[in-house]
N, C-alpha and C. Protein backbone atom coordinates (compact mmCIF):
# COMPACT_ATOMS: atom_id res chain seq x y z
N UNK A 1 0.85 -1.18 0.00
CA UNK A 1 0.00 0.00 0.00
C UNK A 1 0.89 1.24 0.00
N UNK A 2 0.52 2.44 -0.81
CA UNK A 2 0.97 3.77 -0.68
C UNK A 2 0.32 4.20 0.04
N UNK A 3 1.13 5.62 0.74
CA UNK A 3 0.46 6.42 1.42
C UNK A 3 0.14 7.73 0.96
N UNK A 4 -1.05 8.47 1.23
CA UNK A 4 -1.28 9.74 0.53
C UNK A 4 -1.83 10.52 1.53
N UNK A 5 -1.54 11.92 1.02
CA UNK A 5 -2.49 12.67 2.15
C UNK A 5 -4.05 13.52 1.32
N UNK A 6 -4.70 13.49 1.95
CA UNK A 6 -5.58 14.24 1.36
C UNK A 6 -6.02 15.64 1.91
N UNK A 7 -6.94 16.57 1.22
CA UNK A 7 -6.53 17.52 1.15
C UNK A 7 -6.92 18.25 2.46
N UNK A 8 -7.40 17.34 3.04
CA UNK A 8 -7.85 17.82 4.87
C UNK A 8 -6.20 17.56 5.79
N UNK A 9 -5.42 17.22 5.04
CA UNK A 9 -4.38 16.48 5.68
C UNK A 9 -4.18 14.98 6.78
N UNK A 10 -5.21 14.32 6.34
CA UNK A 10 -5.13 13.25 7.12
C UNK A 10 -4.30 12.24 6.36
N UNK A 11 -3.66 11.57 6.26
CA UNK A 11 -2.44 10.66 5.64
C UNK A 11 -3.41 9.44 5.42
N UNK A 12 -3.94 8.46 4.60
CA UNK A 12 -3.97 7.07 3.53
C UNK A 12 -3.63 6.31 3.32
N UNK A 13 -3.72 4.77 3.44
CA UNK A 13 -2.59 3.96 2.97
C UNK A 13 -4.21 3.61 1.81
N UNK A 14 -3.71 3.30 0.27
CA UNK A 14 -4.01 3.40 -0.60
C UNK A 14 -3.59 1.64 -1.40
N UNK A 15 -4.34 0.96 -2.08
CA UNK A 15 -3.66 -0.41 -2.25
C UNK A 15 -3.41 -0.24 -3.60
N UNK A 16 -2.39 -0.01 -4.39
CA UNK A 16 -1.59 1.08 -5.23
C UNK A 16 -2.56 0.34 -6.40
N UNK A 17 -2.82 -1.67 -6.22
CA UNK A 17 -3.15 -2.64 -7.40
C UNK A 17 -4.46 -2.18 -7.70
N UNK A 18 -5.21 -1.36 -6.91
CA UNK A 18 -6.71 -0.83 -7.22
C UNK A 18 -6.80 0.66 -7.82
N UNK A 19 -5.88 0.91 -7.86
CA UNK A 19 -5.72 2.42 -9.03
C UNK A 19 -5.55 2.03 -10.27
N UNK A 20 -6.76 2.84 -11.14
CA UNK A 20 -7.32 2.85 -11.90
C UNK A 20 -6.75 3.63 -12.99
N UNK A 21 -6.86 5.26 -12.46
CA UNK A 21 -6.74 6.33 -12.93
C UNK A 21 -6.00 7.14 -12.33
N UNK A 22 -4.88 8.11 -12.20
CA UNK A 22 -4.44 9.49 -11.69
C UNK A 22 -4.63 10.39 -12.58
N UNK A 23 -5.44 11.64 -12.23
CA UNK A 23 -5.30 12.99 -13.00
C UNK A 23 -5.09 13.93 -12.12
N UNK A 24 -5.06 15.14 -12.85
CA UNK A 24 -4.83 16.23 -12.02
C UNK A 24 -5.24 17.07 -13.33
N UNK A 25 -6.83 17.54 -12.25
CA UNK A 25 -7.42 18.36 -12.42
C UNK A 25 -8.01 19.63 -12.19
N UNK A 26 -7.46 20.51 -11.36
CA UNK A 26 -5.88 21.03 -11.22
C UNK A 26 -5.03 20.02 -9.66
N UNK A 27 -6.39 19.59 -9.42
CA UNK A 27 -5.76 19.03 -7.84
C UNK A 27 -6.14 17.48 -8.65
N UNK A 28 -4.69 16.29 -8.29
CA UNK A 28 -4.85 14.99 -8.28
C UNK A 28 -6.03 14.48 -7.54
N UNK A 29 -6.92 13.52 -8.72
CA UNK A 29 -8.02 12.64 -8.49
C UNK A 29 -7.34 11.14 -8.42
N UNK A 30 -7.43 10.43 -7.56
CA UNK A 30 -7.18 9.09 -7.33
C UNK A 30 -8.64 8.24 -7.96
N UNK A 31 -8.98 7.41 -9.32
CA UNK A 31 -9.89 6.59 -9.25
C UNK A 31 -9.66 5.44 -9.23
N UNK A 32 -10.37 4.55 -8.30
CA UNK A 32 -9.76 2.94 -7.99
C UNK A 32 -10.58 2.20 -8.85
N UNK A 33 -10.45 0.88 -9.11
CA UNK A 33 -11.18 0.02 -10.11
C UNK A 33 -12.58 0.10 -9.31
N UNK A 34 -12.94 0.48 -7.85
CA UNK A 34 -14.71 0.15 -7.84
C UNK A 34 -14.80 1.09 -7.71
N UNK A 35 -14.43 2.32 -8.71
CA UNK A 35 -15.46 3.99 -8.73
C UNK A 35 -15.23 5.28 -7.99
N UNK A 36 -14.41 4.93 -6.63
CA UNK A 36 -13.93 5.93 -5.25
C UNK A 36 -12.98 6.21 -6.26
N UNK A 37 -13.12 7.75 -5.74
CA UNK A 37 -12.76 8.76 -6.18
C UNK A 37 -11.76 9.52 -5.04
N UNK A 38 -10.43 9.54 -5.24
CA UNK A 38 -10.15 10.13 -3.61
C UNK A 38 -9.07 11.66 -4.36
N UNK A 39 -8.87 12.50 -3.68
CA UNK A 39 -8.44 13.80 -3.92
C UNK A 39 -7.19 13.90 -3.33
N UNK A 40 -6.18 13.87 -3.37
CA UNK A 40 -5.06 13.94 -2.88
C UNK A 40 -4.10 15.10 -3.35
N UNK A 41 -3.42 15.41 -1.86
CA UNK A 41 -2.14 16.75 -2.17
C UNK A 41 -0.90 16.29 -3.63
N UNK A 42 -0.62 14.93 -3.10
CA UNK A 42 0.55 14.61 -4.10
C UNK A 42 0.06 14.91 -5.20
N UNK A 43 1.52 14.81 -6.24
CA UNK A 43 1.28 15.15 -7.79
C UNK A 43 0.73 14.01 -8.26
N UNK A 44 0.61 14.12 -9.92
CA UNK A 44 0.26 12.25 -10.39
C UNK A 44 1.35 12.07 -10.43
N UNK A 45 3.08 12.31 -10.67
CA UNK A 45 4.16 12.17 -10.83
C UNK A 45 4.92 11.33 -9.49
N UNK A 46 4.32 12.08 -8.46
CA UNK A 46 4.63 11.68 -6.84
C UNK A 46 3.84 10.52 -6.62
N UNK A 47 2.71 10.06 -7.37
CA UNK A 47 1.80 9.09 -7.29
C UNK A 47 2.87 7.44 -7.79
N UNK A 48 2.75 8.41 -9.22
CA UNK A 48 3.25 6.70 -9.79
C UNK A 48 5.35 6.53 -9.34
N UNK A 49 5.41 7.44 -8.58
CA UNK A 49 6.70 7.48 -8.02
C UNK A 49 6.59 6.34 -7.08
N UNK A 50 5.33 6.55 -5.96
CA UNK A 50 5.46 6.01 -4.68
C UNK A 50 4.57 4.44 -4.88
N UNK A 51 4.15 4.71 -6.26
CA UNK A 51 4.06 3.01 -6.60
C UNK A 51 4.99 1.93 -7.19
N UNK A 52 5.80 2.64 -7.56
CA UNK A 52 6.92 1.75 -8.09
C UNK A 52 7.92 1.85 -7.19
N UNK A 53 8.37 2.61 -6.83
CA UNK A 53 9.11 2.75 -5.05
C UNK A 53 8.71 1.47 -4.60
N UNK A 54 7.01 1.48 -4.55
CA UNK A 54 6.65 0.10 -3.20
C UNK A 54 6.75 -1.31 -4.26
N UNK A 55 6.59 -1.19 -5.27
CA UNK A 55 6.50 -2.53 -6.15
C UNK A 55 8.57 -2.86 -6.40
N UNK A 56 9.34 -1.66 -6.50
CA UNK A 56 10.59 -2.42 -6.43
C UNK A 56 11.14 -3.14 -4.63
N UNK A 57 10.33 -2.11 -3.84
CA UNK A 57 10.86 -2.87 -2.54
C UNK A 57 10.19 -4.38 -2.33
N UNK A 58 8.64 -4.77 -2.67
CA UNK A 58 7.99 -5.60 -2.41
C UNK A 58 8.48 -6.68 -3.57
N UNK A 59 9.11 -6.88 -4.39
CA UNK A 59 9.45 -7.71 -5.37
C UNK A 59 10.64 -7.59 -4.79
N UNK A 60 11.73 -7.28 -4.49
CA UNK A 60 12.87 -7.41 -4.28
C UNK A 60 13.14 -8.09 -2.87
N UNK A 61 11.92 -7.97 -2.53
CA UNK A 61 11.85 -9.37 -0.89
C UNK A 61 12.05 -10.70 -1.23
């Protein structure tokens, strides 16, 4: 799982395999494969950063 903050600042752990979609519209939309929609501070850049971050540490176990 990634972690994100959203825009109230409460921090997320996010299960990176259920993202769907990242945009940024002007503020990043998180959509997961069942429809949730979540709003987050990070960029989409910082997004697919902190998913491959967790997919090289979790494969490299």
């Amino acid at each position: 799982m990634i972690e994100v903050t959203k825009l109230n600042g409460t921090k997320i752990s996010v299960n990176e395999d259920l993202i769907e979609i990242v945009e940024e519209t002007p503020d990043t939309v998180i959509t997961l494969l069942t429809g949730r929609k979540i709003i987050v501070k990070e960029s989409r850049q910082e997004i697919r950063n902190l998913v491959k971050s967790y997919r090289k540490e979790f494969f490299a176990d």
